[in-house]
PDB file of N, CA and C in Angstrom:
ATOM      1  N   UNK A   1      24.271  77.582  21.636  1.00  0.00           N
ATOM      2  CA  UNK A   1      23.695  77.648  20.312  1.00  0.00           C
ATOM      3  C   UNK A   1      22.504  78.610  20.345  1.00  0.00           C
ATOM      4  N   UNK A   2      22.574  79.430  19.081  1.00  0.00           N
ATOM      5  CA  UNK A   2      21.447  80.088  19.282  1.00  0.00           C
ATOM      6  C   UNK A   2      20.160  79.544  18.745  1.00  0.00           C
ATOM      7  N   UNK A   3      18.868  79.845  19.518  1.00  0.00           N
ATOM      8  CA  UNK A   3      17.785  79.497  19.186  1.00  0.00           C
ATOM      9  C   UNK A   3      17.177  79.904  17.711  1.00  0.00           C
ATOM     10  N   UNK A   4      16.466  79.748  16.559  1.00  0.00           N
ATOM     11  CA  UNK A   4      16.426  80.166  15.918  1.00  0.00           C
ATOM     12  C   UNK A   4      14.581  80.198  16.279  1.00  0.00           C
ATOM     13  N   UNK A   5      14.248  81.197  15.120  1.00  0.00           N
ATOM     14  CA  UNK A   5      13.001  81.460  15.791  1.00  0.00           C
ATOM     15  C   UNK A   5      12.267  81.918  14.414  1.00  0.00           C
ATOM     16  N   UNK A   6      10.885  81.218  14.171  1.00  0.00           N
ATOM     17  CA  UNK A   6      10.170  80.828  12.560  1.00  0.00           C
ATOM     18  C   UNK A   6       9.888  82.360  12.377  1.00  0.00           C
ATOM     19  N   UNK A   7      10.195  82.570  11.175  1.00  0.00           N
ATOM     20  CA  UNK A   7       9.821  83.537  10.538  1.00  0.00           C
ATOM     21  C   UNK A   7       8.504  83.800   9.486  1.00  0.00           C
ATOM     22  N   UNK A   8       8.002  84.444  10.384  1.00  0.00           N
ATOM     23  CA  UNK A   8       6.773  84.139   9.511  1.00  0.00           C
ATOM     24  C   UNK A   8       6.488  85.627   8.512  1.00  0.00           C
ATOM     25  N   UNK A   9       5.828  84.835   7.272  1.00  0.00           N
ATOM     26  CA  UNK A   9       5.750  85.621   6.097  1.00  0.00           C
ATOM     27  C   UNK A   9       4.623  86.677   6.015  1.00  0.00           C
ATOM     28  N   UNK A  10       4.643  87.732   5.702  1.00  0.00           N
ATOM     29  CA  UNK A  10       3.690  88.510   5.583  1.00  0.00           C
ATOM     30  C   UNK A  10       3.727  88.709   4.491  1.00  0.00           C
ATOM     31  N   UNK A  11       3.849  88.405   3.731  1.00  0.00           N
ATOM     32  CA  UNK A  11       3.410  88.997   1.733  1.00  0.00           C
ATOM     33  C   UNK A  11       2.889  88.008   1.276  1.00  0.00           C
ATOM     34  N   UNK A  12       2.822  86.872   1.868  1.00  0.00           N
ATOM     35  CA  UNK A  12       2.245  85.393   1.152  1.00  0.00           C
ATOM     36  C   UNK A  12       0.789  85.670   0.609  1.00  0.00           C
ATOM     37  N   UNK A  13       0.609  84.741  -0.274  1.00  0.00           N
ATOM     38  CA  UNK A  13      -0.606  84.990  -0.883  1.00  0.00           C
ATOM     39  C   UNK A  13      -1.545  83.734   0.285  1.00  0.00           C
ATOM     40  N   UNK A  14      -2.670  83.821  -0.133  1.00  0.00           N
ATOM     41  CA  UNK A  14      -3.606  82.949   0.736  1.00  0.00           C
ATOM     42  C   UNK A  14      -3.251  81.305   0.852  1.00  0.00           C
ATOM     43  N   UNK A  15      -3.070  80.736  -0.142  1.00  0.00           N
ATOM     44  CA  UNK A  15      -3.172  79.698  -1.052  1.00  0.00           C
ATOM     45  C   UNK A  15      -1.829  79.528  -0.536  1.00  0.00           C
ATOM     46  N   UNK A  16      -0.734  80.038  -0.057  1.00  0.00           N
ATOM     47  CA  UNK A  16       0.512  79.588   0.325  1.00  0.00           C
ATOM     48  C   UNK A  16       0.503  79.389   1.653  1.00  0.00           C
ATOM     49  N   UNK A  17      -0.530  80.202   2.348  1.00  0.00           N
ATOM     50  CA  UNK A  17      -0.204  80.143   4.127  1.00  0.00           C
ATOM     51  C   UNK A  17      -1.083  78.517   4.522  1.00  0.00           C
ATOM     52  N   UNK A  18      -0.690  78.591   5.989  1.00  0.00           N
ATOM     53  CA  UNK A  18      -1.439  77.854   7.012  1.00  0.00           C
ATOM     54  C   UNK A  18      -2.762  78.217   7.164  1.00  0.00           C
ATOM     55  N   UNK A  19      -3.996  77.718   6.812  1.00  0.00           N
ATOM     56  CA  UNK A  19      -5.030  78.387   7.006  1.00  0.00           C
ATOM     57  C   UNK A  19      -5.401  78.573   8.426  1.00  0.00           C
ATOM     58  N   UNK A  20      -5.193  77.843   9.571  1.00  0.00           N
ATOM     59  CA  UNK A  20      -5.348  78.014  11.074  1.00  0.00           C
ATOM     60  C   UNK A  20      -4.461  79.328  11.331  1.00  0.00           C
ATOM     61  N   UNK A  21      -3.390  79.393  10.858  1.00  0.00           N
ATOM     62  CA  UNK A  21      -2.394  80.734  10.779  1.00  0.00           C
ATOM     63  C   UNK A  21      -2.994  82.059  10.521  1.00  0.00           C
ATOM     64  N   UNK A  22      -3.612  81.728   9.535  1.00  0.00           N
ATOM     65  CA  UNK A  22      -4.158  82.976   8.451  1.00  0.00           C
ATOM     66  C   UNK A  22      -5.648  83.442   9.006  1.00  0.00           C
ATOM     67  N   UNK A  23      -6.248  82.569   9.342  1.00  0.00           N
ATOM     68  CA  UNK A  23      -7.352  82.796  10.323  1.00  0.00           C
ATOM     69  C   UNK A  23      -7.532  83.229  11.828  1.00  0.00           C
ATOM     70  N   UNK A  24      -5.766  82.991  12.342  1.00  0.00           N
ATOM     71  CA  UNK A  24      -5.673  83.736  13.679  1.00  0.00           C
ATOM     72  C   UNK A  24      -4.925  85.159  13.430  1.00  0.00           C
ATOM     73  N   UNK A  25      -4.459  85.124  12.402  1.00  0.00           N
ATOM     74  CA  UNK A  25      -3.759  86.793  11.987  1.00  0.00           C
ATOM     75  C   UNK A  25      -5.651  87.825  11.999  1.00  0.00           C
ATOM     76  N   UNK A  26      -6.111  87.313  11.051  1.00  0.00           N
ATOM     77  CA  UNK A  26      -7.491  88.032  10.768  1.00  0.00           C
ATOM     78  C   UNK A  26      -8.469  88.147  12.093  1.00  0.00           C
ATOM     79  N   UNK A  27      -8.452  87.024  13.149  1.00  0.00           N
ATOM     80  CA  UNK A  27      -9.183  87.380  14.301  1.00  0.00           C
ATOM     81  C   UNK A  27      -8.485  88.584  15.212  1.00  0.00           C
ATOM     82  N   UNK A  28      -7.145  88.570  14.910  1.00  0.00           N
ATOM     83  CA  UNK A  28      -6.109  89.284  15.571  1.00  0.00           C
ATOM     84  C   UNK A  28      -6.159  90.804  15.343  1.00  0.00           C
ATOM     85  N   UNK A  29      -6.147  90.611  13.548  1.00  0.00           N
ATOM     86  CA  UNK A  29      -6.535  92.128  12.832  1.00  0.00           C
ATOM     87  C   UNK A  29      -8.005  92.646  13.436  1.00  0.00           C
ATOM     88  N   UNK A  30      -9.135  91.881  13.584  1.00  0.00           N
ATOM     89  CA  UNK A  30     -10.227  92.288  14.164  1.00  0.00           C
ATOM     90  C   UNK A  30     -10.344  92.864  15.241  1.00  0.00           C
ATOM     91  N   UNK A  31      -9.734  92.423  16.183  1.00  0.00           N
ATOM     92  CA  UNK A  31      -9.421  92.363  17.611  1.00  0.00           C
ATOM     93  C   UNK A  31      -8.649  93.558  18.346  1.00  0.00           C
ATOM     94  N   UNK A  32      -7.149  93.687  17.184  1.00  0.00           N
ATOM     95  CA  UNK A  32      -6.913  95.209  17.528  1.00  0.00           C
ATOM     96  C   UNK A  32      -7.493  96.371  16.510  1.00  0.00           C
ATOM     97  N   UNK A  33      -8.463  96.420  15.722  1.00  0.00           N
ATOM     98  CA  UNK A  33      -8.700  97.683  15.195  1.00  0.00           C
ATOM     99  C   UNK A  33      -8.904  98.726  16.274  1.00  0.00           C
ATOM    100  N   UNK A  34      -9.127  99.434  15.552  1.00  0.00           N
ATOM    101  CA  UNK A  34      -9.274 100.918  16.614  1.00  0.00           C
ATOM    102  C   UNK A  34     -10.987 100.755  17.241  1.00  0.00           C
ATOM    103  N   UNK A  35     -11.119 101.033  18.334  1.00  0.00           N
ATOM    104  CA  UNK A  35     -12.726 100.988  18.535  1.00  0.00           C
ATOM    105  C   UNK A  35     -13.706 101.794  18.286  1.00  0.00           C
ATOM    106  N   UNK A  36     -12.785 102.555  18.016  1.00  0.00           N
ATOM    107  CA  UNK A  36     -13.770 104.087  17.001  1.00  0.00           C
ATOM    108  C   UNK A  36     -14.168 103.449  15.400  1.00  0.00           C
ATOM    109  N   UNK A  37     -13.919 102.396  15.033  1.00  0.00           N
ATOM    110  CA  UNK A  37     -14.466 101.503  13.934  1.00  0.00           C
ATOM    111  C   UNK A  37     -15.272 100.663  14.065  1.00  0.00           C
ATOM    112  N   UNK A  38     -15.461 100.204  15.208  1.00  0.00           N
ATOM    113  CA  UNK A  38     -16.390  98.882  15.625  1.00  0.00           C
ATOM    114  C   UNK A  38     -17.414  99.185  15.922  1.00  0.00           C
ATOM    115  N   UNK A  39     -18.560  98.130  15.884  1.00  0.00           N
ATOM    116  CA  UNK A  39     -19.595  98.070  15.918  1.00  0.00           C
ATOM    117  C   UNK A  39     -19.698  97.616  17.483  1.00  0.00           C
ATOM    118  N   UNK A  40     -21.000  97.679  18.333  1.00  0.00           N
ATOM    119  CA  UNK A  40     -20.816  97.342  19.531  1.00  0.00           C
ATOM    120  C   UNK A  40     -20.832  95.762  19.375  1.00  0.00           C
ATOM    121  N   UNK A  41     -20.711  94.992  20.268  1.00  0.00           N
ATOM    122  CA  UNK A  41     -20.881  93.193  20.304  1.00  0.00           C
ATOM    123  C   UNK A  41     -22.072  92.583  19.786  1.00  0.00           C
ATOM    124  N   UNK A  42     -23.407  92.970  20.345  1.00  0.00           N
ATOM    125  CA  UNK A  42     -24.728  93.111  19.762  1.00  0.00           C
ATOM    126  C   UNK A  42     -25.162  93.086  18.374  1.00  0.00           C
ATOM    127  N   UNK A  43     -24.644  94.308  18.165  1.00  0.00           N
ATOM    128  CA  UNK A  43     -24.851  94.419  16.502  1.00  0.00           C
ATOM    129  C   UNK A  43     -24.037  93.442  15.940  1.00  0.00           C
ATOM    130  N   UNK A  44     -22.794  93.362  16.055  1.00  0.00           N
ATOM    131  CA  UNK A  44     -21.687  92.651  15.685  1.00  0.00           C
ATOM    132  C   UNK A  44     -22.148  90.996  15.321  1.00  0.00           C
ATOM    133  N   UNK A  45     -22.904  91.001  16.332  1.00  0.00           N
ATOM    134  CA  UNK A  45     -22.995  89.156  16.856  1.00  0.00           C
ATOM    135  C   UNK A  45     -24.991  89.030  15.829  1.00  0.00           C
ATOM    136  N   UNK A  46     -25.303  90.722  16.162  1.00  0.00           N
ATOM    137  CA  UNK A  46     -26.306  90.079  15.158  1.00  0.00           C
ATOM    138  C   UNK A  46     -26.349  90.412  13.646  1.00  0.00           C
ATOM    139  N   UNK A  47     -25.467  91.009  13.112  1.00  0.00           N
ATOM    140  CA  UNK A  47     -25.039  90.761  11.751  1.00  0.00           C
ATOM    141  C   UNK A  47     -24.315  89.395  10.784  1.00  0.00           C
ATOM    142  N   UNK A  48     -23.807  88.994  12.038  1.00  0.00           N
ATOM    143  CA  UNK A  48     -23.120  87.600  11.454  1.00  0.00           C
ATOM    144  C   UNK A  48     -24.140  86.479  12.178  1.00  0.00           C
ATOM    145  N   UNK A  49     -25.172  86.626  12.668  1.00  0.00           N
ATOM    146  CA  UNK A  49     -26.022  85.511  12.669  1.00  0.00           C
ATOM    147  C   UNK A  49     -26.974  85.915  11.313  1.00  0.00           C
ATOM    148  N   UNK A  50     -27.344  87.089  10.620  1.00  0.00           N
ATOM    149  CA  UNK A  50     -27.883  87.267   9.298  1.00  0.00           C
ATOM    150  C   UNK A  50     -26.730  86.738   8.500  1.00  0.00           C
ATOM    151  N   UNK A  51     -25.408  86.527   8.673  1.00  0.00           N
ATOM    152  CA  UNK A  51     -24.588  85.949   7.634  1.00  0.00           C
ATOM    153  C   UNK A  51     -24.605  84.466   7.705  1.00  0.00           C
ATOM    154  N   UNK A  52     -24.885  84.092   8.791  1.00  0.00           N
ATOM    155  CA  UNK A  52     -24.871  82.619   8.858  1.00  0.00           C
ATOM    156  C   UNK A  52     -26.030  81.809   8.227  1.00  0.00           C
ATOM    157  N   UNK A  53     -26.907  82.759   8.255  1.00  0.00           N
ATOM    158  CA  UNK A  53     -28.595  82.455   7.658  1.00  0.00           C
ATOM    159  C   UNK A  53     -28.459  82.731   5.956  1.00  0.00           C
ATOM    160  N   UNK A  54     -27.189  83.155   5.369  1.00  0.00           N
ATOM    161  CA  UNK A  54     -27.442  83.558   3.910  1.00  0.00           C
ATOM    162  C   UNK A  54     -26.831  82.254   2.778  1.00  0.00           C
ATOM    163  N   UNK A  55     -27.608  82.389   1.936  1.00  0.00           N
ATOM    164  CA  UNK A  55     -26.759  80.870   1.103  1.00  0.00           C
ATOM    165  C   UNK A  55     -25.626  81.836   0.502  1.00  0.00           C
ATOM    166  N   UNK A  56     -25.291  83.098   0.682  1.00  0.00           N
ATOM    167  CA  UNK A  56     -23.970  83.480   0.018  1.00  0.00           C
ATOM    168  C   UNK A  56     -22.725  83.097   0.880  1.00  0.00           C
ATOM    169  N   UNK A  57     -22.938  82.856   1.635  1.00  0.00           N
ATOM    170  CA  UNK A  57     -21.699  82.605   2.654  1.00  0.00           C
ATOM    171  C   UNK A  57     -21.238  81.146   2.708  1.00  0.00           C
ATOM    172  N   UNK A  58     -19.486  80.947   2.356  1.00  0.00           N
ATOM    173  CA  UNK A  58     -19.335  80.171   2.350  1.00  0.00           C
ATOM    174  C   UNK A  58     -18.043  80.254   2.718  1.00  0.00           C
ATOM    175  N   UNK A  59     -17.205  79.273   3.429  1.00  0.00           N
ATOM    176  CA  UNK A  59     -15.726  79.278   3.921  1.00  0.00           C
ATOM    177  C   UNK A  59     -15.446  81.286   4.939  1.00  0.00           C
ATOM    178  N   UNK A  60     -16.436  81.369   5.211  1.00  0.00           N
ATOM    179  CA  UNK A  60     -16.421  82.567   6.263  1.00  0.00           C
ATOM    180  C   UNK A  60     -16.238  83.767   5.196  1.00  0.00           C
ATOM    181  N   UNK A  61     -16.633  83.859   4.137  1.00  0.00           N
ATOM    182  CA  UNK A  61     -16.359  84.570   2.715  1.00  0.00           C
ATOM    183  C   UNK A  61     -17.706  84.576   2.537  1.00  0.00           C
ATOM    184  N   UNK A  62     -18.156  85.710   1.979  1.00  0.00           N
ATOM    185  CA  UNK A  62     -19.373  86.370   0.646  1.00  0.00           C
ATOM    186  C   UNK A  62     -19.204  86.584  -0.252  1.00  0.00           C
ATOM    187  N   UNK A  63     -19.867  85.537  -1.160  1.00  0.00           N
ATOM    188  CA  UNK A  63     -19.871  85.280  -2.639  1.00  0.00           C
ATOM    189  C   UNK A  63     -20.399  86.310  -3.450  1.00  0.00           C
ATOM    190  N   UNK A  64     -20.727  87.272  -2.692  1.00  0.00           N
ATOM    191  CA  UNK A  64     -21.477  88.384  -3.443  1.00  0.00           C
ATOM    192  C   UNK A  64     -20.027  89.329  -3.417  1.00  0.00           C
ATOM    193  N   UNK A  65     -20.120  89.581  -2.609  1.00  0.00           N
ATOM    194  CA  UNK A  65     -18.441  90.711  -2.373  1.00  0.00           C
ATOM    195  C   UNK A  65     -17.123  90.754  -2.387  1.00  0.00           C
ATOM    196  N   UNK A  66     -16.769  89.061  -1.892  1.00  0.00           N
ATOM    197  CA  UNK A  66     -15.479  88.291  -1.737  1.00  0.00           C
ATOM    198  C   UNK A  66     -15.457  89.023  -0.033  1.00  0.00           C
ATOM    199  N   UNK A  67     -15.258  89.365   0.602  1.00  0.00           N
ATOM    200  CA  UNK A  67     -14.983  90.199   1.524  1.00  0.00           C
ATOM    201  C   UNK A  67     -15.208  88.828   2.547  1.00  0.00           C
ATOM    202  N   UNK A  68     -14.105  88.718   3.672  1.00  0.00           N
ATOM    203  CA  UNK A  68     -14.385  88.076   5.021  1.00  0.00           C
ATOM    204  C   UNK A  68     -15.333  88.475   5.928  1.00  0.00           C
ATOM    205  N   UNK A  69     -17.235  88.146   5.881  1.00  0.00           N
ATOM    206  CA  UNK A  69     -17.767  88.468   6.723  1.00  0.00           C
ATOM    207  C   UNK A  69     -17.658  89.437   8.048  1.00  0.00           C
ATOM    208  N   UNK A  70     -17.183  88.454   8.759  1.00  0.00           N
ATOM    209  CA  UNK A  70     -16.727  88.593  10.187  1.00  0.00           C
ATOM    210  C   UNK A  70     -15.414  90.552  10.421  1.00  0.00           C
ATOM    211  N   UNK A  71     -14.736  90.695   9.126  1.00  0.00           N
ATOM    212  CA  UNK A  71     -14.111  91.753   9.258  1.00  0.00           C
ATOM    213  C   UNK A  71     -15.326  92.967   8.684  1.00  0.00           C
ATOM    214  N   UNK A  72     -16.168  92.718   7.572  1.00  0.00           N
ATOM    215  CA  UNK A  72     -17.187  93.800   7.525  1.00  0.00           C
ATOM    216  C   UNK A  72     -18.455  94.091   8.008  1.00  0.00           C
ATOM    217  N   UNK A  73     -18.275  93.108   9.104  1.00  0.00           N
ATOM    218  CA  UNK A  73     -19.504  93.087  10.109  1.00  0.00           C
ATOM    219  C   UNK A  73     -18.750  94.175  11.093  1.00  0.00           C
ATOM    220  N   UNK A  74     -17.646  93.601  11.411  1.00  0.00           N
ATOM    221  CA  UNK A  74     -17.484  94.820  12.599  1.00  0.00           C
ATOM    222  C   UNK A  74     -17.254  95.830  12.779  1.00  0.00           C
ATOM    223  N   UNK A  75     -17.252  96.526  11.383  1.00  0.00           N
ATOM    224  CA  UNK A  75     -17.045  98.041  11.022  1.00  0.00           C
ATOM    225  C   UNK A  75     -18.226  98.713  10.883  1.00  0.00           C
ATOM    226  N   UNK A  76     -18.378  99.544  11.906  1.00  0.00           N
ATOM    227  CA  UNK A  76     -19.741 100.611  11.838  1.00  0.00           C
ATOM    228  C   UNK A  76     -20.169 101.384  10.338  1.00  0.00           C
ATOM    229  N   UNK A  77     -19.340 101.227   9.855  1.00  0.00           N
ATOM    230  CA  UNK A  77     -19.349 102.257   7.733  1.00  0.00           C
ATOM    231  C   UNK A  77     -19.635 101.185   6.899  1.00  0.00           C
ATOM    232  N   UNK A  78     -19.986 100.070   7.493  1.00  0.00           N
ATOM    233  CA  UNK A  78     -20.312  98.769   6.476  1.00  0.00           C
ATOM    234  C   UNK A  78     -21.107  98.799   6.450  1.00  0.00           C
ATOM    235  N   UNK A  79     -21.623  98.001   5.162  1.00  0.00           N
ATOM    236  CA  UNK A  79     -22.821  97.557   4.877  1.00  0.00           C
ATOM    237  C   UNK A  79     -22.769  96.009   4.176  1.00  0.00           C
ATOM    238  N   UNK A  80     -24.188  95.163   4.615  1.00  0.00           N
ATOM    239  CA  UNK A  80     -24.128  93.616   3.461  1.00  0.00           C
ATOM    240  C   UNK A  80     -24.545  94.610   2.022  1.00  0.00           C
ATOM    241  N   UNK A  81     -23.535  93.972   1.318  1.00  0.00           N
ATOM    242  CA  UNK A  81     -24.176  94.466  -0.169  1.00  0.00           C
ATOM    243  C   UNK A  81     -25.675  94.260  -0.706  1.00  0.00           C
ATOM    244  N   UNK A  82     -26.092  92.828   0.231  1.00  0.00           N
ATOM    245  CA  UNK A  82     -26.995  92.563  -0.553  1.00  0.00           C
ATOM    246  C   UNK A  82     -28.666  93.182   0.343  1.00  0.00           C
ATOM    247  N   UNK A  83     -27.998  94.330   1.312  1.00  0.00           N
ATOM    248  CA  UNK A  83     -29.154  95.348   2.186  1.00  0.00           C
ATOM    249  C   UNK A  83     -29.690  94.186   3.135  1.00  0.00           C
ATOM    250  N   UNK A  84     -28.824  93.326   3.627  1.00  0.00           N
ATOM    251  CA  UNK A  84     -29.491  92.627   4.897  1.00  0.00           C
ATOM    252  C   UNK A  84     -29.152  93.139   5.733  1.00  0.00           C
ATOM    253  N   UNK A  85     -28.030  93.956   6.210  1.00  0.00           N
ATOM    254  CA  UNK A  85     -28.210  94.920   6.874  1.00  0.00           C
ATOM    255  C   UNK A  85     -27.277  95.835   6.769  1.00  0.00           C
ATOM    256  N   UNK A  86     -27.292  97.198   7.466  1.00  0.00           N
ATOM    257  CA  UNK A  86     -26.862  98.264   6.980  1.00  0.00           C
ATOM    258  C   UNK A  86     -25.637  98.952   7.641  1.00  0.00           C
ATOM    259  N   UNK A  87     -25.227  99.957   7.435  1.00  0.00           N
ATOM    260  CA  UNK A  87     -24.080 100.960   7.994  1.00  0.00           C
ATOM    261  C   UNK A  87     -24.488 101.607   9.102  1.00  0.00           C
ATOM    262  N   UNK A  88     -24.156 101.651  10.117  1.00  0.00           N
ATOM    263  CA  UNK A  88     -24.260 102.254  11.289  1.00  0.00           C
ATOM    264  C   UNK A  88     -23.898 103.780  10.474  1.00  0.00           C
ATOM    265  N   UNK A  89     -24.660 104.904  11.504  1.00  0.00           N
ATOM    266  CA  UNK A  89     -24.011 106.224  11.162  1.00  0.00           C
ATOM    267  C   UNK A  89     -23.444 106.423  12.952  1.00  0.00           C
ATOM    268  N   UNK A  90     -22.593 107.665  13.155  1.00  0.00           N
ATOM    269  CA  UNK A  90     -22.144 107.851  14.020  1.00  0.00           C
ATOM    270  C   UNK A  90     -23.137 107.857  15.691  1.00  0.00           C
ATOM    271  N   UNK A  91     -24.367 108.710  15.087  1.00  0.00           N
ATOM    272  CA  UNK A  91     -25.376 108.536  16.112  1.00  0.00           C
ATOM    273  C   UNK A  91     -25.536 107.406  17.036  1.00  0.00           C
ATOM    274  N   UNK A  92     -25.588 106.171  15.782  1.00  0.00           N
ATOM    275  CA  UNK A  92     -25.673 105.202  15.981  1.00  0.00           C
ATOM    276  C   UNK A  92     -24.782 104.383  17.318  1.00  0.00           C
ATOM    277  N   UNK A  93     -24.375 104.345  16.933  1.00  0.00           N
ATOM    278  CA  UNK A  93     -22.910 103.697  17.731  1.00  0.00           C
ATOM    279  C   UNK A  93     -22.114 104.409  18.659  1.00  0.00           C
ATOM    280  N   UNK A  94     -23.110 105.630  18.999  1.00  0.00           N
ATOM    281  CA  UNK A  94     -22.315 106.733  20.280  1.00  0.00           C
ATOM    282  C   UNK A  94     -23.342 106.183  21.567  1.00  0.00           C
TER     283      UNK A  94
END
């Protein structure tokens, strides 16, 4: 017999998935970006301790932006909207 093997959905909306699911796809998406996008660990780890300190943050989401923290922290071209902290320029992060 053949094994059958779960197919998992990629077009689902949020509200339909597994949230433990949907939260290891997004650590996953983080994880392989390109590293010519990332921020070093440092910065990384101290941008999301300024997110952890903000009353906008809630369910790993910013109520100011909608945006998943944790994915626009680790992009060097980001910025918090609300100027807690800023965009790396290339200098930066070489």
């Amino acid at each position: 017999m053949e094994e059958k093997t779960k197919r998992v959905c990629r077009k689902c909306l949020t509200k339909d998935m597994d949230q433990a699911v949907y939260f290891e796809n997004l650590h996953n998406y983080i994880k392989n970006l390109d590293e010519d996008l990332k921020v070093g660990q440092s910065v990384y780890d101290t941008r999301l301790a300024v997110c952890k300190q903000c009353d906008l943050l809630a369910d790993g989401m910013c109520r100011a932006c909608g945006c998943f923290v944790e994915l626009r922290a680790i992009m060097w071209k980001n910025a918090c909207p609300y100027d807690k902290w800023h965009a790396e320029t290339m200098e930066e992060i070489k």
